[in-house]
N, C-alpha and C. Protein backbone atom coordinates (compact mmCIF):
# COMPACT_ATOMS: atom_id res chain seq x y z
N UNK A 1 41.31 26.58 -22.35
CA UNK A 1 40.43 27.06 -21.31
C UNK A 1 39.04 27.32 -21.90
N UNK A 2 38.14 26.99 -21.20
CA UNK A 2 37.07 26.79 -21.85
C UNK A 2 36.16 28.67 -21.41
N UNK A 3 35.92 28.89 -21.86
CA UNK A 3 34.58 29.76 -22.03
C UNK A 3 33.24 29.83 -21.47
N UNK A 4 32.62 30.83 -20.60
CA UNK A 4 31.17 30.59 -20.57
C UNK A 4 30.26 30.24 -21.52
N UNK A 5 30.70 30.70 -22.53
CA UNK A 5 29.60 30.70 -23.63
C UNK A 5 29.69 28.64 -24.30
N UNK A 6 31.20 28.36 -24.00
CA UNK A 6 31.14 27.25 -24.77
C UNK A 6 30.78 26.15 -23.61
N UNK A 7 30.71 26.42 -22.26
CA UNK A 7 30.33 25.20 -21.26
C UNK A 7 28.69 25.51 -21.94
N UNK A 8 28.14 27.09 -21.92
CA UNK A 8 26.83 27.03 -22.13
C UNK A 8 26.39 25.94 -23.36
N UNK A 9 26.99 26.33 -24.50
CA UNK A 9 26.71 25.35 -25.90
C UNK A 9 26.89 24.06 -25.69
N UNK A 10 27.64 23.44 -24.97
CA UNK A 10 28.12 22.28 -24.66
C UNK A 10 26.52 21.27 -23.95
N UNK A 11 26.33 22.43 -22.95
CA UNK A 11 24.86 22.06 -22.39
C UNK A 11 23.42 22.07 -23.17
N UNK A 12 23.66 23.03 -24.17
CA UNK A 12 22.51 22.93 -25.47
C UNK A 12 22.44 22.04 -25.45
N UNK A 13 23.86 21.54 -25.87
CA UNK A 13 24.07 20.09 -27.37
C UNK A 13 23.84 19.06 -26.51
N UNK A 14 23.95 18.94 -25.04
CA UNK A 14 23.36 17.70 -24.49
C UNK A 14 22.05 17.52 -24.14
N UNK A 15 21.69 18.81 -23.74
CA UNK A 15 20.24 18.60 -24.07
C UNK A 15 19.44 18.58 -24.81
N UNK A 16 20.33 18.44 -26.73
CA UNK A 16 19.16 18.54 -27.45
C UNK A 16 19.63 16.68 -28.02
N UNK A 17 20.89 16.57 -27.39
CA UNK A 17 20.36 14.53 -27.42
C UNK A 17 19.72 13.94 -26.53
N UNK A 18 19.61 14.47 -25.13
CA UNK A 18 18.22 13.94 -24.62
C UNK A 18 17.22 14.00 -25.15
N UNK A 19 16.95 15.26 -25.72
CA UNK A 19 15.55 15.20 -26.28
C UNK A 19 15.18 14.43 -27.25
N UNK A 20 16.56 14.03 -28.27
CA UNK A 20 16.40 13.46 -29.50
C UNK A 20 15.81 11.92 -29.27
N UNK A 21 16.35 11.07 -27.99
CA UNK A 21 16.76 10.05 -27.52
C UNK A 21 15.40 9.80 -26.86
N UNK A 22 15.06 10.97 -26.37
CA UNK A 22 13.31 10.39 -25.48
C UNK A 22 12.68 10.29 -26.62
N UNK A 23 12.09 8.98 -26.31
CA UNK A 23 11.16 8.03 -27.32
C UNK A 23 9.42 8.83 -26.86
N UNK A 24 9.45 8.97 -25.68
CA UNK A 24 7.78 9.70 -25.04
C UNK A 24 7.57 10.95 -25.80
N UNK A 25 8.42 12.20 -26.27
CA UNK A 25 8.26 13.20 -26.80
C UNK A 25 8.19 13.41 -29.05
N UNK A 26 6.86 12.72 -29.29
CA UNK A 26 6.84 12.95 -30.69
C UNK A 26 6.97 13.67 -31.47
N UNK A 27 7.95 13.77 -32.41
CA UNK A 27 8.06 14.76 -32.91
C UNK A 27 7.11 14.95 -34.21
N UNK A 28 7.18 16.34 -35.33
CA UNK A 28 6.25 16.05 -36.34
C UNK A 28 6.97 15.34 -37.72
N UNK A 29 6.43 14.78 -38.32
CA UNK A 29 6.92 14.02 -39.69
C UNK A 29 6.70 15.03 -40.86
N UNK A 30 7.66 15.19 -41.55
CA UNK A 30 7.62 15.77 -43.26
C UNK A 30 8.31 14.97 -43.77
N UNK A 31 7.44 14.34 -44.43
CA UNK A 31 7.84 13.43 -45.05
C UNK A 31 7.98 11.98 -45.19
N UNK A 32 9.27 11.51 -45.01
CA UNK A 32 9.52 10.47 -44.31
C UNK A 32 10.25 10.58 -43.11
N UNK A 33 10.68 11.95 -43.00
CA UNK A 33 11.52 12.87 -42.18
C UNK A 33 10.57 12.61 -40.87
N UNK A 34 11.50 12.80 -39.55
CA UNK A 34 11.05 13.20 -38.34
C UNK A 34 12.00 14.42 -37.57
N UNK A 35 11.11 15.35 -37.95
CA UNK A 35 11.94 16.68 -37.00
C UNK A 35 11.38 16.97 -35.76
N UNK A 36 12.25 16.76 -34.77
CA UNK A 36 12.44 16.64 -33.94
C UNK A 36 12.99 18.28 -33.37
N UNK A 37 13.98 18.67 -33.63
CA UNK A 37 14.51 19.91 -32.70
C UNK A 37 15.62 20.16 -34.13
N UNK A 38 15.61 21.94 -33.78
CA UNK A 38 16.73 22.81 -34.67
C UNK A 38 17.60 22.87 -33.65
N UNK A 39 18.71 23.17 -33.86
CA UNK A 39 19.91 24.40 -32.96
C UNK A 39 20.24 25.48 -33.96
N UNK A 40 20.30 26.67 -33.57
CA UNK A 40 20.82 28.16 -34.25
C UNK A 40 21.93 28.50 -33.03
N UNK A 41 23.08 28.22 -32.58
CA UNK A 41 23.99 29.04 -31.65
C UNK A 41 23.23 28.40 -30.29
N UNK A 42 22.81 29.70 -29.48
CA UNK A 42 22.13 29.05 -28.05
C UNK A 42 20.87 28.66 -28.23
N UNK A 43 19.85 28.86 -29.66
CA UNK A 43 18.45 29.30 -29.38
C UNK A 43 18.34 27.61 -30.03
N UNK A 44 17.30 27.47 -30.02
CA UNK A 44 16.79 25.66 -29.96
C UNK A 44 15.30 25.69 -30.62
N UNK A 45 14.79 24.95 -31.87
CA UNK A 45 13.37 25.62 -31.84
C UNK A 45 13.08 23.63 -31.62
N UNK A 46 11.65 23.25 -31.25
CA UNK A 46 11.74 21.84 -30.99
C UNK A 46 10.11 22.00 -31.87
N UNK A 47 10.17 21.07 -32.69
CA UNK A 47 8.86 20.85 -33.08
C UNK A 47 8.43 19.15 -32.74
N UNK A 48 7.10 19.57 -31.76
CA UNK A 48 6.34 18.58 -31.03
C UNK A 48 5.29 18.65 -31.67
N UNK A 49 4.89 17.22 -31.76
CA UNK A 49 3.46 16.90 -32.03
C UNK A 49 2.41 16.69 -31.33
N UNK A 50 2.66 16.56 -29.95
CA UNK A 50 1.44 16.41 -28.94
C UNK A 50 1.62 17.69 -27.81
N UNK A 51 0.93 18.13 -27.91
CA UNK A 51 1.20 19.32 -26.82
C UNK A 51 1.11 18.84 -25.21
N UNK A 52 0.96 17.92 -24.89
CA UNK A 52 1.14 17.38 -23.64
C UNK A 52 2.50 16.60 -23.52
N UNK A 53 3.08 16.29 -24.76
CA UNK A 53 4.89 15.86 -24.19
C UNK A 53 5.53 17.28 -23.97
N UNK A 54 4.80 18.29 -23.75
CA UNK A 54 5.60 19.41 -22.89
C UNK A 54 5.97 19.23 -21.34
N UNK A 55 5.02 18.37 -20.88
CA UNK A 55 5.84 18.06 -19.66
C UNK A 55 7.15 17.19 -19.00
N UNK A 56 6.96 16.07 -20.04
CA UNK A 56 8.31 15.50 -20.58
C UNK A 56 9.41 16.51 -20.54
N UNK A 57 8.99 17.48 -21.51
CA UNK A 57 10.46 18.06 -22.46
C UNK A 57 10.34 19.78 -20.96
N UNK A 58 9.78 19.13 -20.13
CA UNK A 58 10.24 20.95 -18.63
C UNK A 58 10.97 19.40 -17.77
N UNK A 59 10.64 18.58 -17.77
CA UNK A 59 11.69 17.63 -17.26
C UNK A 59 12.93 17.70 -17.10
N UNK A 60 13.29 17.04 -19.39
CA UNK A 60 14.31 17.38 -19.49
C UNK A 60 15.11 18.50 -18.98
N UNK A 61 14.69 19.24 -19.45
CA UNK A 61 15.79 20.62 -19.46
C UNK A 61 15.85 20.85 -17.89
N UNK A 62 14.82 20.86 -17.15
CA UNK A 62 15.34 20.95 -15.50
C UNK A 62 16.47 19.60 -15.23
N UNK A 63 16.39 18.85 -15.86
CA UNK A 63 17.33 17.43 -15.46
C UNK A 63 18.60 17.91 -16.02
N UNK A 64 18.23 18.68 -17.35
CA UNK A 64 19.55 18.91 -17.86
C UNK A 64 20.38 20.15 -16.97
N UNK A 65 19.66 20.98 -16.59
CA UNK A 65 20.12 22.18 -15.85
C UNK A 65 20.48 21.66 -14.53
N UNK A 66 20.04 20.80 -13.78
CA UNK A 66 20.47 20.41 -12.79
C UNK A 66 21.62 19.77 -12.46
N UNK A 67 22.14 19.20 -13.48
CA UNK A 67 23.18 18.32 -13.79
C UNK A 67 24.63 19.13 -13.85
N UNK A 68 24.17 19.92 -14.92
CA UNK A 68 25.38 20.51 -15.45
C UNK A 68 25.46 22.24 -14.54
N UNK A 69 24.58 22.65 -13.21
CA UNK A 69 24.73 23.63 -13.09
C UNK A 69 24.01 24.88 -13.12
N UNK A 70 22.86 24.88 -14.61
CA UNK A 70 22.13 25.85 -14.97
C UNK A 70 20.57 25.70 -14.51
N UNK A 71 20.95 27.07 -14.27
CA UNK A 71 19.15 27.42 -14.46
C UNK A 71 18.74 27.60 -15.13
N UNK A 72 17.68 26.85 -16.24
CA UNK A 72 16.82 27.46 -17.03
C UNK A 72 15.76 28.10 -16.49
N UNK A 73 15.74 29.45 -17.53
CA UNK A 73 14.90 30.21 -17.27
C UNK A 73 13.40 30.06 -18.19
N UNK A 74 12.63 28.89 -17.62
CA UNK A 74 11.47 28.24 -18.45
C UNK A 74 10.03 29.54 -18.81
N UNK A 75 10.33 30.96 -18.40
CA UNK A 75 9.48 32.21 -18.71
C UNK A 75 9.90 32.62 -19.56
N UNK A 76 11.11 32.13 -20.34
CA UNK A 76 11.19 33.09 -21.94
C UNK A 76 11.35 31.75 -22.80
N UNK A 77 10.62 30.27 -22.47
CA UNK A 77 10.73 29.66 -23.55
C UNK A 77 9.47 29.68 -24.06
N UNK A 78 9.44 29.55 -24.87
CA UNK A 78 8.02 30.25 -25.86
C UNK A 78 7.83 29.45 -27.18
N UNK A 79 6.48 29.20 -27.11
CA UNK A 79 5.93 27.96 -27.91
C UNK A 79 4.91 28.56 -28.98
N UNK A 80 4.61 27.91 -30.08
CA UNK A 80 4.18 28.70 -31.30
C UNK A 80 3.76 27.50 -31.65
N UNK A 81 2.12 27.12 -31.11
CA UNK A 81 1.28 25.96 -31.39
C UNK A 81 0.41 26.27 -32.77
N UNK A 82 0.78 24.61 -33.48
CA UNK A 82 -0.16 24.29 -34.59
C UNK A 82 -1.36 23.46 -33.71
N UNK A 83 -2.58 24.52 -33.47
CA UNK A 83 -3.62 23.07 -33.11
C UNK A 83 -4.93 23.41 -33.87
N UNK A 84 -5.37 22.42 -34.50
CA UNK A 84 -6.87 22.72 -34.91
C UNK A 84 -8.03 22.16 -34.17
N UNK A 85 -7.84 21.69 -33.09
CA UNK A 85 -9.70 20.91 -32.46
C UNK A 85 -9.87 21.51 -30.85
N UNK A 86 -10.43 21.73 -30.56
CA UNK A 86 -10.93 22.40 -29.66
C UNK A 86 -10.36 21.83 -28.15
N UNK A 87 -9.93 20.34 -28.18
CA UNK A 87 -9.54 19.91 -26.65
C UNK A 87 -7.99 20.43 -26.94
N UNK A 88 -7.20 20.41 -28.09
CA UNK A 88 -5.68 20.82 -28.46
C UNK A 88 -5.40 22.60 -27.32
N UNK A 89 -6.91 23.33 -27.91
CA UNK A 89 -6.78 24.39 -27.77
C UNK A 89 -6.91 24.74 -26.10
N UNK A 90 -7.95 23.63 -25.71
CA UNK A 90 -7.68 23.54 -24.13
C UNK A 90 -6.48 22.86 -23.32
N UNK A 91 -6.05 22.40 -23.46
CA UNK A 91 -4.62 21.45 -23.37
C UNK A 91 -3.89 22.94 -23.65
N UNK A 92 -3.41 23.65 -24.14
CA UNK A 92 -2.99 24.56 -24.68
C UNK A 92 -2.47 25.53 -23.32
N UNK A 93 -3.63 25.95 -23.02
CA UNK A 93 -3.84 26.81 -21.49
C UNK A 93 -2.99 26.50 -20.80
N UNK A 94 -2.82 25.33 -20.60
CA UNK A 94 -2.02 24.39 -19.16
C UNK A 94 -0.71 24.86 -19.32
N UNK A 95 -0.01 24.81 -20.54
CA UNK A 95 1.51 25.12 -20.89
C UNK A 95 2.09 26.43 -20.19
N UNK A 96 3.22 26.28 -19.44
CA UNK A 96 3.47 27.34 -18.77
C UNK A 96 4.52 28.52 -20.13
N UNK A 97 4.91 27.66 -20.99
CA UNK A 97 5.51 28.21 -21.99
C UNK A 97 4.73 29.77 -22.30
N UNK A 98 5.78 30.95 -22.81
CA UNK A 98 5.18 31.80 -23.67
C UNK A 98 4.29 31.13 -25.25
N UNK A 99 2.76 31.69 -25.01
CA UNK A 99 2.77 31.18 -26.28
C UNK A 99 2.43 32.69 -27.37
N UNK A 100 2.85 31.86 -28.67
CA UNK A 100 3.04 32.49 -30.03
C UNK A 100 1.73 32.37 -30.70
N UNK A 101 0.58 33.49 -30.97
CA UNK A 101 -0.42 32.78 -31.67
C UNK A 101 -0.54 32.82 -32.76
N UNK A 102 0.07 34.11 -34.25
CA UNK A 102 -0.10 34.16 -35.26
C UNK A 102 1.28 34.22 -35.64
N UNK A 103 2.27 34.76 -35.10
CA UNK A 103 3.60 34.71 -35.71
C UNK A 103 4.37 34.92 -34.14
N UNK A 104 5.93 34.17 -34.95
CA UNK A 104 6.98 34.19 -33.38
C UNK A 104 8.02 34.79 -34.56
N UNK A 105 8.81 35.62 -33.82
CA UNK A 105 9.97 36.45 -34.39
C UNK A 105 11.20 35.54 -34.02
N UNK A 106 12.28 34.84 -35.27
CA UNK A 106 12.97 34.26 -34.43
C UNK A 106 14.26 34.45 -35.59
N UNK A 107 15.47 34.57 -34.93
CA UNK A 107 16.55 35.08 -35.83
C UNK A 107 16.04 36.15 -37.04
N UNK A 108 15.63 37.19 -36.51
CA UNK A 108 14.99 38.07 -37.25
C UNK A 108 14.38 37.75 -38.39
N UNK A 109 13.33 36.61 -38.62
CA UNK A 109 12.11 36.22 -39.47
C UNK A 109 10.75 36.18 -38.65
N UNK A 110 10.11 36.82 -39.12
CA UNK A 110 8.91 36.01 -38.29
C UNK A 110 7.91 35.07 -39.26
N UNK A 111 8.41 33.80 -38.18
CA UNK A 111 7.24 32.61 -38.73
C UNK A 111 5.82 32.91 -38.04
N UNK A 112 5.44 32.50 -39.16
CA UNK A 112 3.85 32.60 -39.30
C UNK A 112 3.17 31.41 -39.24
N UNK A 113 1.88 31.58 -38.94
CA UNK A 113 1.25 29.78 -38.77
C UNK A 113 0.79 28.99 -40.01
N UNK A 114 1.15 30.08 -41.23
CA UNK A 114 0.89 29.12 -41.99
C UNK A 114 2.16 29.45 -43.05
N UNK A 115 2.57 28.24 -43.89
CA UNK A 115 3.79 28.54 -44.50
C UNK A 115 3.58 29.50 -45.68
N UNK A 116 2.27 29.29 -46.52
CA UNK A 116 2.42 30.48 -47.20
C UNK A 116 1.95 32.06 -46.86
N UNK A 117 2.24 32.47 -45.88
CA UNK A 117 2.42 33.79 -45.59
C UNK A 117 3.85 34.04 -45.17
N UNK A 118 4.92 32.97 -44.82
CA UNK A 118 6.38 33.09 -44.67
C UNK A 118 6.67 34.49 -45.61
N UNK A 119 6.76 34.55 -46.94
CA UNK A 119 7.09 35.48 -48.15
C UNK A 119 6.63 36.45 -47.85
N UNK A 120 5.11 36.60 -48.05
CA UNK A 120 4.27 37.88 -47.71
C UNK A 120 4.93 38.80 -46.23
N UNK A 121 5.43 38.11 -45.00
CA UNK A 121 5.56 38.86 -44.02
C UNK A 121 7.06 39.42 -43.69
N UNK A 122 7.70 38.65 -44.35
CA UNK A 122 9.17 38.98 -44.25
C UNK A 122 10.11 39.48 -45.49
N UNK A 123 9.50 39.30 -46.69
CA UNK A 123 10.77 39.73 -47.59
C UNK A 123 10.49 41.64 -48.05
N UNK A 124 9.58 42.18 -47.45
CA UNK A 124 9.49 43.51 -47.61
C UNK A 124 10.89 43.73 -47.15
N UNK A 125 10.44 43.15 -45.53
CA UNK A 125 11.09 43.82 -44.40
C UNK A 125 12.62 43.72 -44.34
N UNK A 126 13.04 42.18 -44.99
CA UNK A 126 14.17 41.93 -45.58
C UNK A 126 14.93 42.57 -46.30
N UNK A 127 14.63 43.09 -47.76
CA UNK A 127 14.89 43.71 -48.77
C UNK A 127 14.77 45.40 -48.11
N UNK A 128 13.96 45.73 -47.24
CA UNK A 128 14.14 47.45 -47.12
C UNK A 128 15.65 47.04 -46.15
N UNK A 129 15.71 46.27 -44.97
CA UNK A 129 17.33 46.04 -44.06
C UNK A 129 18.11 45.76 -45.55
N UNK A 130 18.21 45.39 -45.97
CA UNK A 130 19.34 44.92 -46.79
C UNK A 130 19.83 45.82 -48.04
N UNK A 131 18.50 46.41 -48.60
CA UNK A 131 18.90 48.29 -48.88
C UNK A 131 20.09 48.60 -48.13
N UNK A 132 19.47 49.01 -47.14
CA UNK A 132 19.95 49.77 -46.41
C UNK A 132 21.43 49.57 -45.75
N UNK A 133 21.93 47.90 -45.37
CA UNK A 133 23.23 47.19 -45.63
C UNK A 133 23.84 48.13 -46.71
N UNK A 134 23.50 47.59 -48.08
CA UNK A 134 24.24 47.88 -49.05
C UNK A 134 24.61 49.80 -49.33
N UNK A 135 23.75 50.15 -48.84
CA UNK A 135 23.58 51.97 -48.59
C UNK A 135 25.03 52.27 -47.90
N UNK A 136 25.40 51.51 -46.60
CA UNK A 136 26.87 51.96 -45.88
C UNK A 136 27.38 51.29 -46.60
N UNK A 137 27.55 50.31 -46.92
CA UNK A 137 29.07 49.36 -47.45
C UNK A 137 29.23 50.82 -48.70
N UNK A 138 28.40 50.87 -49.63
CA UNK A 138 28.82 52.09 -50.49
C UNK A 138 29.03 53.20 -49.99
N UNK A 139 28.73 53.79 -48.97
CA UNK A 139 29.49 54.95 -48.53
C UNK A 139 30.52 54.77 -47.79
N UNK A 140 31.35 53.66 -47.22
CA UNK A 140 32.13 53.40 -46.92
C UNK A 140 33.71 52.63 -47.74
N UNK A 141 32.56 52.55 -48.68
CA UNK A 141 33.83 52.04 -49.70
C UNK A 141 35.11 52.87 -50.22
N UNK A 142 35.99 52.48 -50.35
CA UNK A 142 37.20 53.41 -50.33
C UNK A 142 37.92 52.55 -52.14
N UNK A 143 37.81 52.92 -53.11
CA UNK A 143 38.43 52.00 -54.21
C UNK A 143 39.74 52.73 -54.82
N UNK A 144 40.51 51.81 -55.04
CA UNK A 144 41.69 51.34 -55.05
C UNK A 144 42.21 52.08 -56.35
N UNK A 145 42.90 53.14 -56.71
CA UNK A 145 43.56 52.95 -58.29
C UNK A 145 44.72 52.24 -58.28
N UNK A 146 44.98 51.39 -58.91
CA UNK A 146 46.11 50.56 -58.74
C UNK A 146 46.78 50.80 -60.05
């Protein structure tokens, strides 16, 4: 018997091979690499290279939601643009997406717009949570004389 949560995942994973499969939506290159879209569980991050195949990719996901049932809720998808020239930044406006302008918080990291501040903004914050992990596991520890 299937699950809400797993018809939901089921619908991720098809909508993140549409997306893979549309040839109109570019993704960015590292490398020789083309990344295209993450999956983490339900959350999806998609890295696009033209900020106008966003209308493409509110397509998809309404095509995909329509299909299988769901509503996406397109007011908490939220976009975290690399643009440097001034028409990028107007093009920009149009996106109904939340946008991200210096950092987006996502699986408790926050990315930043540029990669070397990744370190600087998160491993304080990391290392004081993870203190603090290790703080209960030791007061909770119970050891054994055997």
């Amino acid at each position: 018997m299937f699950t809400f949560t797993t018809l939901f995942n089921i619908v991720v994973e098809i909508l993140a091979i549409m997306i893979r499969l549309e040839e109109e939506i570019k993704s960015i290159q590292i490398g020789k690499e083309e990344l295209k879209l993450s999956l983490f569980l339900e959350d999806m991050i998609l890295n696009i290279a033209n900020s106008k195949d966003h209308y493409k990719l509110l397509d998809l996901i309404n095509e995909c939601g329509n299909i299988a049932g769901y509503k996406i809720n397109t007011q908490k998808l939220m976009a975290f643009l690399y643009t440097s020239n001034e028409f990028s930044e107007r093009e920009t406006k149009k996106i109904i997406f939340t946008i991200a302008t210096k950092e987006l918080r996502f699986l408790g990291i926050n990315l930043t717009e540029e990669v070397k501040y990744l370190y600087s903004e998160n491993y304080r914050m990391l290392k004081k949570r993870d203190r603090g992990r290790y703080k209960q596991v030791e007061e909770y520890t119970v050891f054994m004389d055997w």
